[in-house]
Protein backbone atom coordinates (compact mmCIF):
# COMPACT_ATOMS: atom_id res chain seq x y z
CA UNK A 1 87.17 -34.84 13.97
CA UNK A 2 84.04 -35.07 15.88
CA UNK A 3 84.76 -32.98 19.83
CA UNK A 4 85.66 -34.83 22.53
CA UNK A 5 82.02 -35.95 25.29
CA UNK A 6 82.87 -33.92 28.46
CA UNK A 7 84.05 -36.01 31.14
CA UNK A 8 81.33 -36.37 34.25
CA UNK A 9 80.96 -33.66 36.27
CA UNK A 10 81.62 -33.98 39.80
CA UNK A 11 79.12 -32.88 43.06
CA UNK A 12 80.49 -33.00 45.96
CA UNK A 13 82.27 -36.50 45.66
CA UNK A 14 79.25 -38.19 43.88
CA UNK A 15 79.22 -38.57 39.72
CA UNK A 16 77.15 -36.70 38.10
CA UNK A 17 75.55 -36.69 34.38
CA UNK A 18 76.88 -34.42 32.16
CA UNK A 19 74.42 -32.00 30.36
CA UNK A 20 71.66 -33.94 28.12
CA UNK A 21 70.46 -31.75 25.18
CA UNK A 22 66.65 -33.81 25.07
CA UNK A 23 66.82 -32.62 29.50
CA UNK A 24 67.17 -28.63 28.36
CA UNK A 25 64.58 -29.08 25.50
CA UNK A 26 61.98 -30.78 28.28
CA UNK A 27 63.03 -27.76 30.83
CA UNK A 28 62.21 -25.34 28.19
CA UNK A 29 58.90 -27.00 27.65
CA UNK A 30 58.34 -27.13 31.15
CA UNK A 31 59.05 -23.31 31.73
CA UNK A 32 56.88 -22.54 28.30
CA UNK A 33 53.67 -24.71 29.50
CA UNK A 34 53.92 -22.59 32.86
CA UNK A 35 51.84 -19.75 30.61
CA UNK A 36 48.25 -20.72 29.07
CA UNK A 37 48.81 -19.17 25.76
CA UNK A 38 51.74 -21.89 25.16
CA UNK A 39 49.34 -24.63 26.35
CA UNK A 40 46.74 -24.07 24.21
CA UNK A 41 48.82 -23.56 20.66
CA UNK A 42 50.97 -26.53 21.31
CA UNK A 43 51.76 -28.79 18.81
CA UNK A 44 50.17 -32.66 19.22
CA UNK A 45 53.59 -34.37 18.25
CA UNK A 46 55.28 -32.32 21.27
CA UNK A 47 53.68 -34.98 23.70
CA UNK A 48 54.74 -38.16 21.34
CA UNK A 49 58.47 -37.30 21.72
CA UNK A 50 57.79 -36.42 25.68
CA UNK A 51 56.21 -39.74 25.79
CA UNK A 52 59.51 -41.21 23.91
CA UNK A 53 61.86 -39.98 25.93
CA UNK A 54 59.83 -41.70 29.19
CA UNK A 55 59.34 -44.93 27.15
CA UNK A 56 63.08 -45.11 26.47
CA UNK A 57 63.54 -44.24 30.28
CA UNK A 58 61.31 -46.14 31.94
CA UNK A 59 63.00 -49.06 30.17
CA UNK A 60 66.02 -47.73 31.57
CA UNK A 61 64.68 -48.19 35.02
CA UNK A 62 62.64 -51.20 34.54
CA UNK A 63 66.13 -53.23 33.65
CA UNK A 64 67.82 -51.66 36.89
CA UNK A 65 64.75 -53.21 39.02
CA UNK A 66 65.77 -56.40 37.77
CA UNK A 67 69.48 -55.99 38.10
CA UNK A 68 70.89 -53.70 41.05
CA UNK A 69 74.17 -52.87 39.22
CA UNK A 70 72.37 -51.20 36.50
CA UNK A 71 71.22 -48.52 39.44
CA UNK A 72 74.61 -46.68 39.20
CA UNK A 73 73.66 -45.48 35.95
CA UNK A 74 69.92 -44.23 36.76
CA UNK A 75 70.79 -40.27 37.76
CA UNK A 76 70.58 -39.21 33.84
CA UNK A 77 67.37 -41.27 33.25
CA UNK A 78 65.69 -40.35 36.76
CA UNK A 79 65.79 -36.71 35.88
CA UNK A 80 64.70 -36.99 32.50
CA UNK A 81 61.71 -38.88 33.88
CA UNK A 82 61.17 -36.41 36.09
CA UNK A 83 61.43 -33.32 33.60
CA UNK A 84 58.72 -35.37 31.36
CA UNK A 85 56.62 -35.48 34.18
CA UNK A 86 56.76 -31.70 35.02
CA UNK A 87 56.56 -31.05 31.37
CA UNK A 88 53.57 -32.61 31.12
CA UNK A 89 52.40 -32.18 34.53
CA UNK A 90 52.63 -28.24 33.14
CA UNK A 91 50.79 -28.89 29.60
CA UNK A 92 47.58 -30.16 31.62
CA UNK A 93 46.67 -27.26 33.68
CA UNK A 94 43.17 -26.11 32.85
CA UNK A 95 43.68 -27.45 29.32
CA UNK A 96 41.36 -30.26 28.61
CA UNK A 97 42.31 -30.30 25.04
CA UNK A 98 46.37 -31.33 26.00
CA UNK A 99 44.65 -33.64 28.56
CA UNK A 100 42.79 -35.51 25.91
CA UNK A 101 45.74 -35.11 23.41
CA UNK A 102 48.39 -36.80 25.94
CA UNK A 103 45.52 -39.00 27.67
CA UNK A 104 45.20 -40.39 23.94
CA UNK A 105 49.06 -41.78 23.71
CA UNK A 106 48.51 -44.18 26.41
CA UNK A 107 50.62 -41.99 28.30
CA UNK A 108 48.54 -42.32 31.39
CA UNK A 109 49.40 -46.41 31.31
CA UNK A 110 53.17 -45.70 31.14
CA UNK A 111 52.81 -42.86 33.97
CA UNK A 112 51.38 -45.52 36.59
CA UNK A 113 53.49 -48.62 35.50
CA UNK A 114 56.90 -46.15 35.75
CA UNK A 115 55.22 -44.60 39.50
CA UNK A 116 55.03 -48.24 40.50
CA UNK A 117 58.90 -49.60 39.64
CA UNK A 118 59.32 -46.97 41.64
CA UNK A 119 58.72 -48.79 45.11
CA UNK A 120 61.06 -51.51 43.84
CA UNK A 121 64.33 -49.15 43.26
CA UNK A 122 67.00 -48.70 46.06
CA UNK A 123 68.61 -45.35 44.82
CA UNK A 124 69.13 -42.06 46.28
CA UNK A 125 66.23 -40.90 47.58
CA UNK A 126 65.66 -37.43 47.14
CA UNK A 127 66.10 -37.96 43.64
CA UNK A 128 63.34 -40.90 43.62
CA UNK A 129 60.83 -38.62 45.65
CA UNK A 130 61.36 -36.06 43.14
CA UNK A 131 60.13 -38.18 40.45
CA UNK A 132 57.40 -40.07 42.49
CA UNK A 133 55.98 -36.66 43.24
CA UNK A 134 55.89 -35.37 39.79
CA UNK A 135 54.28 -38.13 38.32
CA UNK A 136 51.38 -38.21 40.63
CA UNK A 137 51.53 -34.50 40.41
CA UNK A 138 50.67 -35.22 35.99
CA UNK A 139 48.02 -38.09 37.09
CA UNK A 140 46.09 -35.65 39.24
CA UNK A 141 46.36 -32.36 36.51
CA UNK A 142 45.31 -35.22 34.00
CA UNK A 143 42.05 -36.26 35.52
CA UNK A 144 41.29 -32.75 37.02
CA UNK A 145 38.08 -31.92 35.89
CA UNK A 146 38.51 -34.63 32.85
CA UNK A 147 36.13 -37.30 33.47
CA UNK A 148 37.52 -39.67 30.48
CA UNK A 149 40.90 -39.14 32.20
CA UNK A 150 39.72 -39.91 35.43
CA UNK A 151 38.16 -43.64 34.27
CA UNK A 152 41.63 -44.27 32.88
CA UNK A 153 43.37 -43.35 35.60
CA UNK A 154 41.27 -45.33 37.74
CA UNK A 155 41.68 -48.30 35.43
CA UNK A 156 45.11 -48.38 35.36
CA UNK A 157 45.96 -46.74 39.04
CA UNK A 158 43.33 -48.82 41.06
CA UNK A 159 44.12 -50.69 43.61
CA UNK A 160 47.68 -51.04 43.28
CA UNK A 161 48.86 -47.19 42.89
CA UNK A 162 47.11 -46.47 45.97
CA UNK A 163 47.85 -49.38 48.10
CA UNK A 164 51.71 -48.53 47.22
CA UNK A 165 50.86 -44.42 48.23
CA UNK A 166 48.35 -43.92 50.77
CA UNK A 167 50.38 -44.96 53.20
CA UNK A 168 54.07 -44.03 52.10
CA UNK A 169 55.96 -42.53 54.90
CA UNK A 170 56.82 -39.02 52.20
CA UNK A 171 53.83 -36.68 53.32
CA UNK A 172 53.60 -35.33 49.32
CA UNK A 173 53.16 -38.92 48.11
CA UNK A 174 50.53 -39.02 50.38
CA UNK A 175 48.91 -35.44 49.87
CA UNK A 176 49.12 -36.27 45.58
CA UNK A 177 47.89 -39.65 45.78
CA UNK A 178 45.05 -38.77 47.73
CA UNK A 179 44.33 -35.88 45.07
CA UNK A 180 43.92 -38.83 42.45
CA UNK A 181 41.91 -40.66 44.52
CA UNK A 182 39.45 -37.74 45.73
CA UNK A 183 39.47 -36.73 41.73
CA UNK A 184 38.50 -39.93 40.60
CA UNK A 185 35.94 -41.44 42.87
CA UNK A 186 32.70 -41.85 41.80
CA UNK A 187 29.32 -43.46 42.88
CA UNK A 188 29.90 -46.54 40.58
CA UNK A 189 34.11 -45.93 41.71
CA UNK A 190 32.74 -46.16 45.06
CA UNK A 191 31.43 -49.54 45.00
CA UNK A 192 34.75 -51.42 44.01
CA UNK A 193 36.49 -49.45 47.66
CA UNK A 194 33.73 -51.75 49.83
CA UNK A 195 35.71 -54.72 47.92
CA UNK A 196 39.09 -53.01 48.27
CA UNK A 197 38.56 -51.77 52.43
CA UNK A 198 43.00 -51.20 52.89
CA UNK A 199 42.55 -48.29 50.47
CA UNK A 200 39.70 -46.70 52.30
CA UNK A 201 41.45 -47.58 55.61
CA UNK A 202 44.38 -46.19 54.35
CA UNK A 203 42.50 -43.02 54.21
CA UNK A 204 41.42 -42.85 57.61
CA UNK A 205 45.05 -43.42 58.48
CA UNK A 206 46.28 -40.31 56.33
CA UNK A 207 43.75 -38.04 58.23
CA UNK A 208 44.84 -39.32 61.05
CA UNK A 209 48.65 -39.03 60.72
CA UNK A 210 48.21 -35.42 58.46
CA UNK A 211 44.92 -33.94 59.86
CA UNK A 212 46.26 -30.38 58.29
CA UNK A 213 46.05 -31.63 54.65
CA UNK A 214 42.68 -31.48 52.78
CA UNK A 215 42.45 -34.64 50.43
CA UNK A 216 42.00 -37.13 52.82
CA UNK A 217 39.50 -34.98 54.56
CA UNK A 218 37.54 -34.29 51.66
CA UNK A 219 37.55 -37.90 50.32
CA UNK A 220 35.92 -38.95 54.09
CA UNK A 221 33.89 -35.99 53.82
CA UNK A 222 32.55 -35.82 50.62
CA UNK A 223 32.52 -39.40 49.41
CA UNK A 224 33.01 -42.08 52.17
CA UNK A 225 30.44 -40.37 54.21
CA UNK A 226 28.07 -40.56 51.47
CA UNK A 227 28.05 -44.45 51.24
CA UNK A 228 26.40 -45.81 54.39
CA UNK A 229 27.49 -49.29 52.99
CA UNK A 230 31.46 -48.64 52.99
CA UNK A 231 31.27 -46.82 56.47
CA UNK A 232 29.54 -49.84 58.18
CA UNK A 233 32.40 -52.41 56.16
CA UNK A 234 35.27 -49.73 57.24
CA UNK A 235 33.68 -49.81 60.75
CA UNK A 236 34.02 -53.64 61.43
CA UNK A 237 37.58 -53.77 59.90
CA UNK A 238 39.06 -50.47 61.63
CA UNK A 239 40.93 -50.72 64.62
CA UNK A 240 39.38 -48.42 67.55
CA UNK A 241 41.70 -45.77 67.07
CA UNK A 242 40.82 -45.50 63.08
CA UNK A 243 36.88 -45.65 64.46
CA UNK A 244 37.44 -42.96 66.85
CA UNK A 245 39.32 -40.75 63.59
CA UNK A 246 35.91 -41.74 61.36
CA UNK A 247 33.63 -40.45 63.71
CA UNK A 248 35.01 -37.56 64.52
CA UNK A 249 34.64 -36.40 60.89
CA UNK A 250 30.95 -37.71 61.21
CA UNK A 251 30.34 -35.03 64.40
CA UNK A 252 32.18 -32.53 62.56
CA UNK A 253 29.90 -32.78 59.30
CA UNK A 254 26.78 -32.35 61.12
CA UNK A 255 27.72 -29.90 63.25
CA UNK A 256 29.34 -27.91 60.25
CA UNK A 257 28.26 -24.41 58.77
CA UNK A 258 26.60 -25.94 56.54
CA UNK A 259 23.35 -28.32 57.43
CA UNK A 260 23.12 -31.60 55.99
CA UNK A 261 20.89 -31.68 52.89
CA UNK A 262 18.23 -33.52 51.61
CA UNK A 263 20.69 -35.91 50.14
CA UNK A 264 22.38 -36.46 53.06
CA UNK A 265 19.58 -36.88 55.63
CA UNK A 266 19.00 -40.49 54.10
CA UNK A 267 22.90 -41.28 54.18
CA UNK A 268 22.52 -40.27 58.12
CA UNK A 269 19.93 -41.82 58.90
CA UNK A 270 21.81 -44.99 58.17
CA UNK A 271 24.70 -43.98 59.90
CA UNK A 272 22.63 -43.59 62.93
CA UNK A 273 21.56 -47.07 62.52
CA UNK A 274 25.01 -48.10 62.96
CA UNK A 275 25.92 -45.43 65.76
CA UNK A 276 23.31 -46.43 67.62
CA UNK A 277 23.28 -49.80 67.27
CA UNK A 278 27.38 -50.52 68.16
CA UNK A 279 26.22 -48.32 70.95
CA UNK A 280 23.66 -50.51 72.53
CA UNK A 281 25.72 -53.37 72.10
CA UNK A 282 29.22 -52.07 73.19
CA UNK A 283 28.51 -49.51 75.85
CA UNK A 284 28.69 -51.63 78.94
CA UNK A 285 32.83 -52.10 78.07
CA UNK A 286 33.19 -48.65 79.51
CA UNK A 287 32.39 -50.28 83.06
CA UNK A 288 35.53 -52.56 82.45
CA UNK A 289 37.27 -48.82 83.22
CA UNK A 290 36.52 -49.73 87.01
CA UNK A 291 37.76 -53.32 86.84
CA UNK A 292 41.21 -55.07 86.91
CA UNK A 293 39.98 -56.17 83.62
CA UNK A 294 40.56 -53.23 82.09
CA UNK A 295 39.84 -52.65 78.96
CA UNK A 296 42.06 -50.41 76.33
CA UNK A 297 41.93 -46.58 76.35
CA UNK A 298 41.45 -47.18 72.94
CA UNK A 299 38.37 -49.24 73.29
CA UNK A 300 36.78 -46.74 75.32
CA UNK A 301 37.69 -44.08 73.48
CA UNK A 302 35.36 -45.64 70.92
CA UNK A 303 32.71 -45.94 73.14
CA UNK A 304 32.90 -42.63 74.09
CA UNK A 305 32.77 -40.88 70.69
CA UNK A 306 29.59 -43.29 69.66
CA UNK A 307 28.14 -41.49 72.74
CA UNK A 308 29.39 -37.60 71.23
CA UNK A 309 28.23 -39.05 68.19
CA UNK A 310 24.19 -40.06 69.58
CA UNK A 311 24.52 -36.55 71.02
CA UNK A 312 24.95 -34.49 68.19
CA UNK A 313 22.59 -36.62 65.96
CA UNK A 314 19.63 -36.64 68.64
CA UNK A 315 20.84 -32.55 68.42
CA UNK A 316 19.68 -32.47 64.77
CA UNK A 317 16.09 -32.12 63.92
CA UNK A 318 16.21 -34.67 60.93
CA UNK A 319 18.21 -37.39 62.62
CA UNK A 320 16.40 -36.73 66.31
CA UNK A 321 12.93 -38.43 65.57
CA UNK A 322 14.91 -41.69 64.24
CA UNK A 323 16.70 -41.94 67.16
CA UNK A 324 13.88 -41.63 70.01
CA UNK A 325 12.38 -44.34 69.02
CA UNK A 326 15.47 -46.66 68.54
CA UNK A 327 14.74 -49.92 70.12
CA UNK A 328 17.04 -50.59 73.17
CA UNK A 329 18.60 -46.99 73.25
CA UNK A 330 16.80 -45.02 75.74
CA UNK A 331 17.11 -48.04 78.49
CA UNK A 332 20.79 -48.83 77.50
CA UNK A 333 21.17 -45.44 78.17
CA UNK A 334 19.54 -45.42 81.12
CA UNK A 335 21.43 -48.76 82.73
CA UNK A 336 24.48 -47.34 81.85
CA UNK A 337 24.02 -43.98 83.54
CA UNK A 338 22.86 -46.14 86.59
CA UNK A 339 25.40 -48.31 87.08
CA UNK A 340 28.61 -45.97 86.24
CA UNK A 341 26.66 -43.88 88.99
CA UNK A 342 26.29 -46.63 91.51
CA UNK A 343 30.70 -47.57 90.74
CA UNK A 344 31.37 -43.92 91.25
CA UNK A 345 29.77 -43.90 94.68
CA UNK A 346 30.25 -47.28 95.47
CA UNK A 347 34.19 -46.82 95.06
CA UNK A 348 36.93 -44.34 94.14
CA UNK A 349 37.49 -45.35 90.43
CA UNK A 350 37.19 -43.25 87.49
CA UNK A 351 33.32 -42.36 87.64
CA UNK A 352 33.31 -40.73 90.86
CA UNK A 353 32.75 -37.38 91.34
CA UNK A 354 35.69 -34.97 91.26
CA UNK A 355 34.72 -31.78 93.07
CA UNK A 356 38.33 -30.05 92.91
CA UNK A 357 39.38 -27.85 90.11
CA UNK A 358 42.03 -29.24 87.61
CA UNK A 359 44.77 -26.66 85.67
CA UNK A 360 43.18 -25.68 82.63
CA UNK A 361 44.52 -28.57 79.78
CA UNK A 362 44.80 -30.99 82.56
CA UNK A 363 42.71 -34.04 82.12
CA UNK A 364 42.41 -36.43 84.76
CA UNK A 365 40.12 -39.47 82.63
CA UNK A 366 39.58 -41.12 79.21
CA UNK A 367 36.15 -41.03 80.49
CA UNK A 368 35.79 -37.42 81.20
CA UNK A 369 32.48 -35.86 80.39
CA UNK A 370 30.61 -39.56 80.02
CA UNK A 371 27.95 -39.07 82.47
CA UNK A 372 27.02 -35.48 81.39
CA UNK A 373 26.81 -36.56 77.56
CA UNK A 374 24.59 -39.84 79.07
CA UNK A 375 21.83 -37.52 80.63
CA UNK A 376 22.29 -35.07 77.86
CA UNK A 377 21.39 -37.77 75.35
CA UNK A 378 18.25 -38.38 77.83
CA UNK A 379 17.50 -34.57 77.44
CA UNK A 380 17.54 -34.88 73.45
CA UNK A 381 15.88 -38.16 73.57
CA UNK A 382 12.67 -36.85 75.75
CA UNK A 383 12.35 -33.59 73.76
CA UNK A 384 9.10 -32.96 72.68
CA UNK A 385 8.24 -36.75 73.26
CA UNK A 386 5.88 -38.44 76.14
CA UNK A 387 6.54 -41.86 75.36
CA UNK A 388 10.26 -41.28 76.22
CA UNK A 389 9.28 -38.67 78.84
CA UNK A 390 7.13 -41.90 80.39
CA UNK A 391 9.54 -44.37 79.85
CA UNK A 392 12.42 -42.37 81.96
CA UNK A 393 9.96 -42.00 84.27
CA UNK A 394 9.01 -46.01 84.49
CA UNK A 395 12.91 -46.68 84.61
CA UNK A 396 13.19 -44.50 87.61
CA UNK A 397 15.62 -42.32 85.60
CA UNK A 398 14.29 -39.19 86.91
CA UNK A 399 15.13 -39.75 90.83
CA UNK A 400 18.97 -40.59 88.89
CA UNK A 401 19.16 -37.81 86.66
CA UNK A 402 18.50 -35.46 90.01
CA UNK A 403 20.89 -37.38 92.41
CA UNK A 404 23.77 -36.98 89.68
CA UNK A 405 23.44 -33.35 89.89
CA UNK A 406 26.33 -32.71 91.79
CA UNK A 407 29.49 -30.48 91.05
CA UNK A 408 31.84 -33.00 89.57
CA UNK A 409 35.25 -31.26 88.11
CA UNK A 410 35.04 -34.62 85.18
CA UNK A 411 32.24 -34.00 84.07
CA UNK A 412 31.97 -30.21 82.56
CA UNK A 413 28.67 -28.61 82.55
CA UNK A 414 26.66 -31.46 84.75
CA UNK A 415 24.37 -29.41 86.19
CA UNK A 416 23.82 -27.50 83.20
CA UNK A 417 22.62 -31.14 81.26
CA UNK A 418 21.07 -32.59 84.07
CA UNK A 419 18.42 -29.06 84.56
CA UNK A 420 18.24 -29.15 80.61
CA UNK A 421 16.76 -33.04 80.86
CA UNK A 422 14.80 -32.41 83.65
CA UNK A 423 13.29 -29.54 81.63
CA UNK A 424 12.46 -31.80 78.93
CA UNK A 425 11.17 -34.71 80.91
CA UNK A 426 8.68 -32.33 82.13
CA UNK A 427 7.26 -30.33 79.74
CA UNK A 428 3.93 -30.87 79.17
CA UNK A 429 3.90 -34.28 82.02
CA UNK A 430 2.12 -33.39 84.26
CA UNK A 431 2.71 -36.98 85.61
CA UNK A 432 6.43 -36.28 85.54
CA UNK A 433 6.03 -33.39 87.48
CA UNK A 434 4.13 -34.21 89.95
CA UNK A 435 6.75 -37.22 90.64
CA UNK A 436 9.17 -34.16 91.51
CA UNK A 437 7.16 -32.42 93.45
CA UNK A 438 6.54 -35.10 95.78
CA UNK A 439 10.06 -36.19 95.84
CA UNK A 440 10.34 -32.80 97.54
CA UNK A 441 8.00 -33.61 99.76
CA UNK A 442 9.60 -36.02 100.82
CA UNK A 443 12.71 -35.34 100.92
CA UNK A 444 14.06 -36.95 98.05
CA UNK A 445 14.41 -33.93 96.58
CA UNK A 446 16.75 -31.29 97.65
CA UNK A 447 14.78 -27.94 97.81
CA UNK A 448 17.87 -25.81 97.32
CA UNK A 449 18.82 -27.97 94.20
CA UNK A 450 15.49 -27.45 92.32
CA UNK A 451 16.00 -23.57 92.65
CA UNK A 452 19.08 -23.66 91.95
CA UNK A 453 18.10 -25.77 88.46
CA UNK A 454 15.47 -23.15 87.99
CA UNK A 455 12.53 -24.95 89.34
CA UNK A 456 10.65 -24.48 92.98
CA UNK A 457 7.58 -26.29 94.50
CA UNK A 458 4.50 -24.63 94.95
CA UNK A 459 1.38 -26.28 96.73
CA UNK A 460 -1.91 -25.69 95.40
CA UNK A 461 -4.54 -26.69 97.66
CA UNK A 462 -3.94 -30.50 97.89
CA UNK A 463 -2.17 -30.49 95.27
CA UNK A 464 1.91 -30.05 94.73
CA UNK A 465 2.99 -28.30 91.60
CA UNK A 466 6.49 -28.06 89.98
CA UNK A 467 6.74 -25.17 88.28
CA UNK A 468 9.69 -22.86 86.64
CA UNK A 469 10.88 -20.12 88.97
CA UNK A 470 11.74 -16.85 86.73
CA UNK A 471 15.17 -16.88 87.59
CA UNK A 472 17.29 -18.52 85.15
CA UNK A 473 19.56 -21.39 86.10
CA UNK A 474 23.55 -20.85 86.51
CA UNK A 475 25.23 -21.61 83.21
C-alpha cells in the first residue's frame, strides 16, 4: 500500500504546497552552480529537464491568466518557476559555454513569454516579484558578455519586455530590465529605439525616479548620448522635466574625469546643434517669469539648463569654436541679457537684483544664476575671437555687461563673470578698450568698479588706455 500524500501545510492561515521532490533537486542545482567548477562540468541534459519543468509550469500559469480560479493553485508552480530561473540564472555566470548550451533550447523564448504573463496575473505579490526578478536576473547573466545571446534576447524581449519593465513601480524590475537593455544595445540595436521613443523615454524616467542606480545612467551615458539622432527625437517628445533629466547627464559627461574623445567630439558637435539651436528659439519664454502669463517652472527650468548646457560646451576647447560662430547665438544672447536687465530694474520681479544674503540652501528663484551664466556664455563666446569681441561691442553689450556688475545675492559669482568677459572682450581690442576707457571718462564708467574688476585707466598723452592693474580681482 502506497503512503498516504501529506496533507498541505499551513503558514500562518494561508495554504501552502507541500514539499515537491523536482523543487529540492532545482535548489540543489541552484546551490551547486553557485561554484565555477560545477558550472563548467555540467551535464547538457541538466538544462533540458530545467527547461521541462518551466514548460510544464509556464503552462500552468498561462491557463490561470485565462481563468482567475485556476490562480489558487499557482504557489507550487510560481516557485518552481522561480527555482528554474535561479538555477539557471546560477549556471550562466561567466560560463559562455552553459550560455550557449541553454541559449540553444529556446529557453531564452520561454523565459520572456513566462516574464510577460506575468503582468497579466493577480496573485500574491511578493511571490510574483520573486519570480519577475529572477527571470530578468537569467536574461541579463544570459546575454552578459554573449553577443549571440544578446541578439536573441533582443529578438524576443524587444519592445514589449521593456515597455512592460522600465517603468514598473518594483525598483529591481527596473534596475534588471535596464541591465538587459544596457547589455544588449548596439549601434544597429540603436536604430530600432528612434522608432520605439517610450522605451528610451522610459529611461530617462528611471534616472530620474532612481538616480542612485547605474543602468539607466550608463545606457544615457554610454549609448543614447552617442546617437545624436535619438537625442534630438527624445528631445521633441520629452516633457520639460525629462529634458531637464537628459541634459543634465549631457553637462555631467563633458565635464567628467574623463574628456570626451575623438569619437565623441563629432556626437557633440551635433548635440550642440540642437542645444543651441532650442536655445535661440526658446529663450525669450524665460521673460514670461515676469508676466501674469507665466509660464511653468518646468518650462524654464528647461531653458535654464540649455543655458548651463551652452556654458559648459563653449567651456570645452573642441565644442567652443562651433559654437562662436553659431548663427543667432551671440545676439540672442545678448537681447536676452538686455531685456531680463531692463525687467529687473524696471520692476521688482524675479530678475532684479537681490543684494541681501539668503541662509545657505535657501533659494529664492527658478531663475537663480541666469544672468551670470548669460554674460559668462559672452565671456566663452569672445575668447580668443575679434569678430565676437566686435560684435558685443556693435550690440552695445559692453556698456551692459559693466552696468550688471552689481552685488546681486541671485546671481552667485556676478562680478566674478562679468570681470572674466570683460577680460575677454578686450584682449587684444584695442577698439574695445578704448570704448572703456572713455566710458570712464565720461562717467559711464564707475572708476572704483574697474579697480575693483582688476582694471584702471591710465592716460597717455591724448590718448586713454585701459590696462590691467596688478592686483587681482576679488574672487
Amino acid at each position: 500500500m502506497a503512503a498516504p500524500r501529506p496533507p498541505p501545510a499551513r503558514l500562518s492561515g494561508i495554504m501552502m504546497p507541500a514539499p515537491i521532490p523536482d523543487l529540492e533537486a532545482l535548489r540543489a542545482l541552484t546551490a551547486l552552480f553557485k561554484e565555477q567548477r560545477n558550472r563548467e562540468t555540467a551535464p547538457r541534459t541538466i538544462f533540458q529537464r530545467v527547461l521541462d519543468i518551466l514548460k510544464k509550469n509556464s503552462h500552468t500559469v498561462e491557463l490561470a491568466c485565462r481563468d482567475p480560479s485556476q490562480v489558487e493553485h499557482l504557489a507550487s508552480s510560481l516557485q518552481l518557476v522561480t527555482e528554474c530561473f535561479r538555477c539557471l540564472r546560477n549556471a550562466c555566470i561567466e560560463c559562455s559555454v552553459n550560455q550557449n548550451a541553454i541559449r540553444n533550447l529556446d529557453t531564452i523564448g520561454v523565459a520572456v513569454d513566462l516574464i510577460l504573463l506575468f503582468r497579466e496575473l493577480r496573485v500574491e505579490p511578493e511571490a510574483l516579484l520573486t519570480a519577475f526578478r529572477c527571470g530578468l536576473q537569467f536574461l541579463g547573466n544570459i546575454a552578459s558578455r554573449n553577443e549571440d545571446s544578446q541578439a536573441i534576447v533582443w529578438v524576443h524581449a524587444f519592445p514589449e519586455l521593456f515597455l512592460s519593465c522600465l517603468n514598473h513601480p518594483d525598483k529591481k524590475i527596473v534596475a534588471y530590465s535596464s541591465m538587459i537593455l544596457f547589455t544588449s544595445l548596439n549601434s544597429e540595436r540603436m536604430k530600432e529605439l528612434e522608432e520605439n521613443l517610450n522605451i528610451a523615454i522610459n529611461v530617462i524616467e528611471a534616472h530620474q525616479k532612481q538616480p542612485e542606480s547605474e543602468w539607466p545612467f550608463l545606457i544615457i551615458t554610454d549609448h543614447f548620448l552617442k546617437s545624436p539622432e535619438l537625442v534630438k527625437a527624445m528631445y521633441a517628445k520629452m516633457s520639460n522635466q525629462e529634458r531637464v533629466t537628459l541634459l543634465d547627464l549631457v553637462i555631467a559627461k563633458i565635464v567628467g574625469d574623463e574628456p570626451l574623445t575623438k569619437d565623441d567630439v563629432p556626437v557633440f558637435l551635433s548635440h550642440a546643434e540642437l542645444v543651441a539651436s532650442t536655445f535661440v528659439d526658446q529663450c525669450e519664454g524665460v521673460l514670461k517669469l515676469t508676466s501674469e502669463q507665466r509660464a511653468s517652472d518646468e518650462e524654464v527650468l528647461a531653458t535654464i539648463r540649455l543655458l548651463d548646457v551652452l556654458c559648459e560646451m563653449t567651456a570645452n576647447t573642441d565644442l567652443l569654436s562651433y559654437l562662436q560662430v553659431y548663427p543667432g547665438l551671440l545676439e540672442r544672447v545678448i537681447d536676452l541679457l538686455r531685456l531680463i536687465h531692463v525687467a529687473g530694474n524696471d520692476a521688482e520681479n524675479i530678475f532684479s537684483t537681490s543684494g541681501s544674503i539668503r541662509a545657505e540652501g535657501d533659494v529664492s528663484n527658478i531663475a537663480e544664476g541666469f544672468k551670470s551664466h548669460l554674460i559668462r556664455l559672452i565671456g566663452n563666446m569672445c575668447y580668443k575671437n575679434k569678430d565676437n569681441q566686435d560684435k558685443v561691442s556693435e550690440l552695445d553689450g559692453i556698456p551692459l555687461i559693466l552696468d550688471s556688475c552689481s552685488l546681486d545675492d541671485s546671481n552667485p559669482f556676478l562680478i566674478q563673470w562679468v570681470v572674466y568677459a570683460i577680460r575677454n572682450l578686450t584682449e587684444d581690442n584695442s577698439q574695445n578698450q578704448d570704448l572703456i576707457a572713455k566710458m570712464e571718462e565720461q562717467g559711464l564708467a564707475d572708476t572704483s568698479l574697474l579697480k575693483k574688476m582688476g582694471f584702471e585707466v591710465e592716460k597717455k598723452g591724448d590718448k586713454l588706455v585701459l590696462k590691467a592693474t596688478n592686483d587681482p580681482p576679488p574672487l
